[in-house]
PDB file of N, CA and C in Angstrom:
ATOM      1  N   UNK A   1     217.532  45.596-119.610  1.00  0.00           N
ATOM      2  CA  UNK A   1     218.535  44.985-120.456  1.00  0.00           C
ATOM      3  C   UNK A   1     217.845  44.123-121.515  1.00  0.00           C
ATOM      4  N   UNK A   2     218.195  42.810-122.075  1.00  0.00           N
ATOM      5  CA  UNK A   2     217.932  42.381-122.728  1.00  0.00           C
ATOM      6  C   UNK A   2     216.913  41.471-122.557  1.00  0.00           C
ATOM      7  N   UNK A   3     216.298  40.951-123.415  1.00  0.00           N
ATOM      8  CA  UNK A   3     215.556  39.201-123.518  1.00  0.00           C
ATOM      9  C   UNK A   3     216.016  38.178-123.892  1.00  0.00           C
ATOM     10  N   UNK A   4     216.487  37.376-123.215  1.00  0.00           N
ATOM     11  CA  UNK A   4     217.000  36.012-123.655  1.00  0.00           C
ATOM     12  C   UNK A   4     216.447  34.812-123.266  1.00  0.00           C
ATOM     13  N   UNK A   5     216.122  33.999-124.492  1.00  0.00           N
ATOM     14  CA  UNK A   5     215.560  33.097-124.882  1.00  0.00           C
ATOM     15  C   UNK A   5     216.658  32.075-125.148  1.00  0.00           C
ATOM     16  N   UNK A   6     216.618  31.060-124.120  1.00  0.00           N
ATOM     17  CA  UNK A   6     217.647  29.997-124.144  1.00  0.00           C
ATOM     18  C   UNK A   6     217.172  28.647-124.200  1.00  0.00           C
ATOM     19  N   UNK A   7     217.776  28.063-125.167  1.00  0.00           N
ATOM     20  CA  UNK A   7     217.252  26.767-125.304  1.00  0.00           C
ATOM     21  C   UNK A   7     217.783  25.602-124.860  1.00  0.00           C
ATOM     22  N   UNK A   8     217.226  24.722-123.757  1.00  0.00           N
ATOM     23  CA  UNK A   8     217.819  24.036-123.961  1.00  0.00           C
ATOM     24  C   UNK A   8     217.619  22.721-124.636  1.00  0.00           C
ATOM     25  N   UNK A   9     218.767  21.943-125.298  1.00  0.00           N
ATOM     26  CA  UNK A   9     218.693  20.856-126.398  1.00  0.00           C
ATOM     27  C   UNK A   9     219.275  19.773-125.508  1.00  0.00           C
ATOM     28  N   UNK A  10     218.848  19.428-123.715  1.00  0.00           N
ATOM     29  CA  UNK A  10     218.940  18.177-123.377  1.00  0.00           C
ATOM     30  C   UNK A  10     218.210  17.376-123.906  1.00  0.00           C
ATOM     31  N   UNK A  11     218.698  15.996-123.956  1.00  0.00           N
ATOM     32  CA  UNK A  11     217.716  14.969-124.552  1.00  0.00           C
ATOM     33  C   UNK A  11     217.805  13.828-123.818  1.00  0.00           C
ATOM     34  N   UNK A  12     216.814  13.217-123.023  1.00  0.00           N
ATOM     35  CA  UNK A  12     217.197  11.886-122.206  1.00  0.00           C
ATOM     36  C   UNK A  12     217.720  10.541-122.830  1.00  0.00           C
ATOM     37  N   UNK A  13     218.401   9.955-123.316  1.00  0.00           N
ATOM     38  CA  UNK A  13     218.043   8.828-124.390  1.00  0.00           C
ATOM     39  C   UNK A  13     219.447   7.779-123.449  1.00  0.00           C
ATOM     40  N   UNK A  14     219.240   6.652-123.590  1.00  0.00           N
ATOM     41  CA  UNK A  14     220.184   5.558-123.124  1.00  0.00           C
ATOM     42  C   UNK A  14     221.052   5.700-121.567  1.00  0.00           C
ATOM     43  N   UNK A  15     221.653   5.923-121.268  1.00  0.00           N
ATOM     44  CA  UNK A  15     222.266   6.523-119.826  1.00  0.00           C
ATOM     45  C   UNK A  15     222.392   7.795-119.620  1.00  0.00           C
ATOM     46  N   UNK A  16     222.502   8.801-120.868  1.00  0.00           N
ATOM     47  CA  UNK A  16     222.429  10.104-120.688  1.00  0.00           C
ATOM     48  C   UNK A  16     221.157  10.626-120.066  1.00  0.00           C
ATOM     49  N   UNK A  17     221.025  11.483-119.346  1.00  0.00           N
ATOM     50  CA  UNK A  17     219.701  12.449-118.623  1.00  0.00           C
ATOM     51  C   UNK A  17     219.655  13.883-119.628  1.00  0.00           C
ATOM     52  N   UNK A  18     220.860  14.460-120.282  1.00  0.00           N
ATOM     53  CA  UNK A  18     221.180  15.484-120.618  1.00  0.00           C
ATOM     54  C   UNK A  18     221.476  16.771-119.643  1.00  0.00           C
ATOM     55  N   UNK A  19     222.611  15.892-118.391  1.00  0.00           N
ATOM     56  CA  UNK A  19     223.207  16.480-117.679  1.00  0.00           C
ATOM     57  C   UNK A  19     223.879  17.625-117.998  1.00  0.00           C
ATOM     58  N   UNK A  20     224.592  17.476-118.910  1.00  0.00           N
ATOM     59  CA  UNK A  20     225.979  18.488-118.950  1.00  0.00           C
ATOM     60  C   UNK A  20     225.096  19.637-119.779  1.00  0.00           C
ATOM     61  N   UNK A  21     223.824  19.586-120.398  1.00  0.00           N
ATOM     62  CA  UNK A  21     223.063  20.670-121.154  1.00  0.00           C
ATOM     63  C   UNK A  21     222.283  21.069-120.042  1.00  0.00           C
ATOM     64  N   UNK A  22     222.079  20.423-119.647  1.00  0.00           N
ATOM     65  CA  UNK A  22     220.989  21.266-117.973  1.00  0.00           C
ATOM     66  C   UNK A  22     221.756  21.948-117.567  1.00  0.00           C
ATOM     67  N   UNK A  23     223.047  21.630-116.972  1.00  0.00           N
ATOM     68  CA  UNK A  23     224.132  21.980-116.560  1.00  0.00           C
ATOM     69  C   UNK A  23     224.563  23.933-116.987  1.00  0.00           C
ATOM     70  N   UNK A  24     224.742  23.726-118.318  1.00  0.00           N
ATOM     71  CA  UNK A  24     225.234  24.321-119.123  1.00  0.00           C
ATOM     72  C   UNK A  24     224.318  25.503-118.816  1.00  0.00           C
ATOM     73  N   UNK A  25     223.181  25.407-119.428  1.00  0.00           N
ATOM     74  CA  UNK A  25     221.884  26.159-119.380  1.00  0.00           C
ATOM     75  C   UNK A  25     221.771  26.810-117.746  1.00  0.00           C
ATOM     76  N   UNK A  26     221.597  26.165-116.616  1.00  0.00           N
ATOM     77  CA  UNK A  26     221.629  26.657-115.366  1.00  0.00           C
ATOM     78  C   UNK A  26     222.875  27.837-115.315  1.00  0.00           C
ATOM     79  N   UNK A  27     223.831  27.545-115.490  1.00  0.00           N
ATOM     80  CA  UNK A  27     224.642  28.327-115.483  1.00  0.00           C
ATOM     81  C   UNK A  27     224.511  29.630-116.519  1.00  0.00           C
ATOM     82  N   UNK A  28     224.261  29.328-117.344  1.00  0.00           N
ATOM     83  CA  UNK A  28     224.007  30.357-118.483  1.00  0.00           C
ATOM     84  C   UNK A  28     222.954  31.305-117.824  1.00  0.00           C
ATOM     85  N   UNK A  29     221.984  31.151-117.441  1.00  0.00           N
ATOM     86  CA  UNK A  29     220.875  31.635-116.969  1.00  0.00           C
ATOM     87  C   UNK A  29     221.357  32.152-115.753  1.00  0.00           C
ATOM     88  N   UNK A  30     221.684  31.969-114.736  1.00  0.00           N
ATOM     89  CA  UNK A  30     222.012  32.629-113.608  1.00  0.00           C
ATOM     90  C   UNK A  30     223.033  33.854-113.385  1.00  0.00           C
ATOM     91  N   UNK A  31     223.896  33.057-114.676  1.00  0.00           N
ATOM     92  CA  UNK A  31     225.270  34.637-115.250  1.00  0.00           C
ATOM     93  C   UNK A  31     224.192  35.694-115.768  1.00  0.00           C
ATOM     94  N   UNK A  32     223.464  35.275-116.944  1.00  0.00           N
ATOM     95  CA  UNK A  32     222.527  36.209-117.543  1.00  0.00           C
ATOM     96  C   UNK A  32     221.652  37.080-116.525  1.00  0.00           C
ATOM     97  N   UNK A  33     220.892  36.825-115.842  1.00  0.00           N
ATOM     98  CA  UNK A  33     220.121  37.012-114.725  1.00  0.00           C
ATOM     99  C   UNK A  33     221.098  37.905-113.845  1.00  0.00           C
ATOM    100  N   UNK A  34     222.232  37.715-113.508  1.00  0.00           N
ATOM    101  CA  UNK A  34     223.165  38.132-112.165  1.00  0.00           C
ATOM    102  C   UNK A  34     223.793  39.331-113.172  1.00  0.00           C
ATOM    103  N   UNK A  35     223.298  39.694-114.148  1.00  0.00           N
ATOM    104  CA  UNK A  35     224.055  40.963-115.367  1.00  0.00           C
ATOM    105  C   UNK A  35     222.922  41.662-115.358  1.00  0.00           C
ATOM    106  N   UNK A  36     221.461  41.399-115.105  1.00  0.00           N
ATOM    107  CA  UNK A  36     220.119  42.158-115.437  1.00  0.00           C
ATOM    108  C   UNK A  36     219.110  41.606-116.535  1.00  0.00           C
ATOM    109  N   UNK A  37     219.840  40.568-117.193  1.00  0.00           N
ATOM    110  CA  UNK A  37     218.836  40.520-118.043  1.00  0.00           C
ATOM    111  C   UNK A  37     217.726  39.541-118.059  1.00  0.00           C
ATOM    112  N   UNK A  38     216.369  39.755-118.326  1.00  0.00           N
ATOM    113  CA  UNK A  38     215.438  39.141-118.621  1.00  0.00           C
ATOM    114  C   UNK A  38     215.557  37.480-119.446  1.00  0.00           C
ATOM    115  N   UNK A  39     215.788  36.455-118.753  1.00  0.00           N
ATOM    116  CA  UNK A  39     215.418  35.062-119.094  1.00  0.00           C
ATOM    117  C   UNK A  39     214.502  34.144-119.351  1.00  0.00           C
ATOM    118  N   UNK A  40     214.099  33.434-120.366  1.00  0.00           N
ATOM    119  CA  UNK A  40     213.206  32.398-120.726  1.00  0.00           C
ATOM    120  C   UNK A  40     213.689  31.442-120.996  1.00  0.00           C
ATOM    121  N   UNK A  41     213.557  30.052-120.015  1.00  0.00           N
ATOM    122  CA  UNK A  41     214.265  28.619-120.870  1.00  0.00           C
ATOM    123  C   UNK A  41     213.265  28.210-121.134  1.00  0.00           C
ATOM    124  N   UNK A  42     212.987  27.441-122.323  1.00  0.00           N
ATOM    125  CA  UNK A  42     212.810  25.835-122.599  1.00  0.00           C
ATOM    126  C   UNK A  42     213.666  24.844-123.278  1.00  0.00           C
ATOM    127  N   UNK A  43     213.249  24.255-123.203  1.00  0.00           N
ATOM    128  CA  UNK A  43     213.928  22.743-123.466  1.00  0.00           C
ATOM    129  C   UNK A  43     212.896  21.793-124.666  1.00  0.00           C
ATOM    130  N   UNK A  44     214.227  21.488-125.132  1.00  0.00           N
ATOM    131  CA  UNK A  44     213.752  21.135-126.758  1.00  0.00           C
ATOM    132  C   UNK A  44     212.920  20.034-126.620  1.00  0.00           C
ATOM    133  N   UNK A  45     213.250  18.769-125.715  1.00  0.00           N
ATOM    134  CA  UNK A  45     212.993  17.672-125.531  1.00  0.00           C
ATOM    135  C   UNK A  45     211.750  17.629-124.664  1.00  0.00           C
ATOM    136  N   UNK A  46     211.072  18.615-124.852  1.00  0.00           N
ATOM    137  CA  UNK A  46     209.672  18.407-124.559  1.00  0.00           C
ATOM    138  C   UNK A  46     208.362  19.169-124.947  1.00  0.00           C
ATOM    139  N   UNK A  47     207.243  18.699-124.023  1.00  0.00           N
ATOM    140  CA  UNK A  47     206.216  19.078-125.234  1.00  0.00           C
ATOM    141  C   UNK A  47     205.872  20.743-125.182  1.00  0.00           C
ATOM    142  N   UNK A  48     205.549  21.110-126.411  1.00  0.00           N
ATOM    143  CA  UNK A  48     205.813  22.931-126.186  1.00  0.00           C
ATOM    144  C   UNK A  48     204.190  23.048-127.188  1.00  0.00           C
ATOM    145  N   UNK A  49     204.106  24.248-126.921  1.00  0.00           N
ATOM    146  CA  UNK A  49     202.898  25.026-127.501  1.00  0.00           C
ATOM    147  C   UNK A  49     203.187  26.160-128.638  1.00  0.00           C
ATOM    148  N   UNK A  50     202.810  25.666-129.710  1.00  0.00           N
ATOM    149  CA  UNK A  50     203.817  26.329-130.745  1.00  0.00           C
ATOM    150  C   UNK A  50     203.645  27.431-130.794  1.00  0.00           C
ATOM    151  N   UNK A  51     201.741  27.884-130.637  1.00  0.00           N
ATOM    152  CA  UNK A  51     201.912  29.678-130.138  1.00  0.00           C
ATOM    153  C   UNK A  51     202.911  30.343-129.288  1.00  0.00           C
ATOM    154  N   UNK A  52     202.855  29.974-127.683  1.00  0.00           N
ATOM    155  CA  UNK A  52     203.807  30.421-127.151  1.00  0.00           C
ATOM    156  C   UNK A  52     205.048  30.567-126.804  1.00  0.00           C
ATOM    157  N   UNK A  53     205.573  29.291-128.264  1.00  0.00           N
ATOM    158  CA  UNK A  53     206.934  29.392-128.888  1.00  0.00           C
ATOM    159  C   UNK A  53     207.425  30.439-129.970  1.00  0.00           C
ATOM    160  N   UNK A  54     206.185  30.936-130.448  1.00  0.00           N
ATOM    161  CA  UNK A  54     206.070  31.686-131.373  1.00  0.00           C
ATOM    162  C   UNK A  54     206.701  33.201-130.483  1.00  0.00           C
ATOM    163  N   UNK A  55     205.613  33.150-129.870  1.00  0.00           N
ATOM    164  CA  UNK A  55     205.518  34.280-128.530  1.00  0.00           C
ATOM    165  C   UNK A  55     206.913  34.445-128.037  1.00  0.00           C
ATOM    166  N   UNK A  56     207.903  33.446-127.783  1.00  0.00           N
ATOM    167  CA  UNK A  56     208.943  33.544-126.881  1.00  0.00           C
ATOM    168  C   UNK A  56     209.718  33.971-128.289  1.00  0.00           C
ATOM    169  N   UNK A  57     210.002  33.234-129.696  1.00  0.00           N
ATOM    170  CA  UNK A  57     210.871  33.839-130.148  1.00  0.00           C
ATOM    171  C   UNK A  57     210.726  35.569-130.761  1.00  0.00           C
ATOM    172  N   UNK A  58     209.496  36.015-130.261  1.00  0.00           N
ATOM    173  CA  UNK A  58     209.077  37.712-130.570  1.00  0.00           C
ATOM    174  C   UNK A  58     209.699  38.389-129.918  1.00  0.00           C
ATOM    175  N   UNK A  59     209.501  37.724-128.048  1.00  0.00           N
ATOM    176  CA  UNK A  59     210.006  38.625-126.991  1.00  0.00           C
ATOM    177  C   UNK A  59     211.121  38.883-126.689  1.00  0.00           C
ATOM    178  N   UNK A  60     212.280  37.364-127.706  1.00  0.00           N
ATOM    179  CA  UNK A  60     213.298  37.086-127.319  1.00  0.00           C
ATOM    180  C   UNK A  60     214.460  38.589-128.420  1.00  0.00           C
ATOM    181  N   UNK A  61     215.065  39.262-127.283  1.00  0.00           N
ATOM    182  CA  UNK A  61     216.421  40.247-128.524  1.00  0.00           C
ATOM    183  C   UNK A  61     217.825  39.267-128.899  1.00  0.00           C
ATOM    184  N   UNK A  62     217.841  38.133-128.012  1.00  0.00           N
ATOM    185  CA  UNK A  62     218.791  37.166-128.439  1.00  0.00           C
ATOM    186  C   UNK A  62     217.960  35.831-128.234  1.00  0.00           C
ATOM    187  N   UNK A  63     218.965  34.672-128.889  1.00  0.00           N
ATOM    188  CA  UNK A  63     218.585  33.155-128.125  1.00  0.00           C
ATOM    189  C   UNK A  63     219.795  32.892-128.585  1.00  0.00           C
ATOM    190  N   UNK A  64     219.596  31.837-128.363  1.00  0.00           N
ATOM    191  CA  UNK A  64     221.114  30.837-127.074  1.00  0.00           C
ATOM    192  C   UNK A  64     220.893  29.157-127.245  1.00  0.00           C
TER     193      UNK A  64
END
């Protein structure tokens, strides 16, 4: 099936953790996954490697 590349845009800042986007994302990913398709998360709010960001948006046929 497909490649999906999902991002997530939690951000920790003041009382928020970026619950309801973890949230969101878990769920997203497990529907995706429980249909066949191939998943990649990261998360915006941390530190990434821009090659293998590069890399993920090549492999990715959607993002999210």
């Amino acid at each position: 099936m497909s490649n999906i590349l999902i991002i997530n845009g939690a951000k920790k800042f003041a009382h928020s953790n970026g619950q309801l986007n973890d949230t969101l994302t878990e769920v997203a990913d497990g529907t995706l996954r429980d249909l066949g398709h191939d998943v990649r998360i990261v998360r915006a709010d941390s530190d990434y490697d821009v090659k293998a960001e590069v890399q993920n948006f090549l492999w990715a046929d959607v993002v999210i």
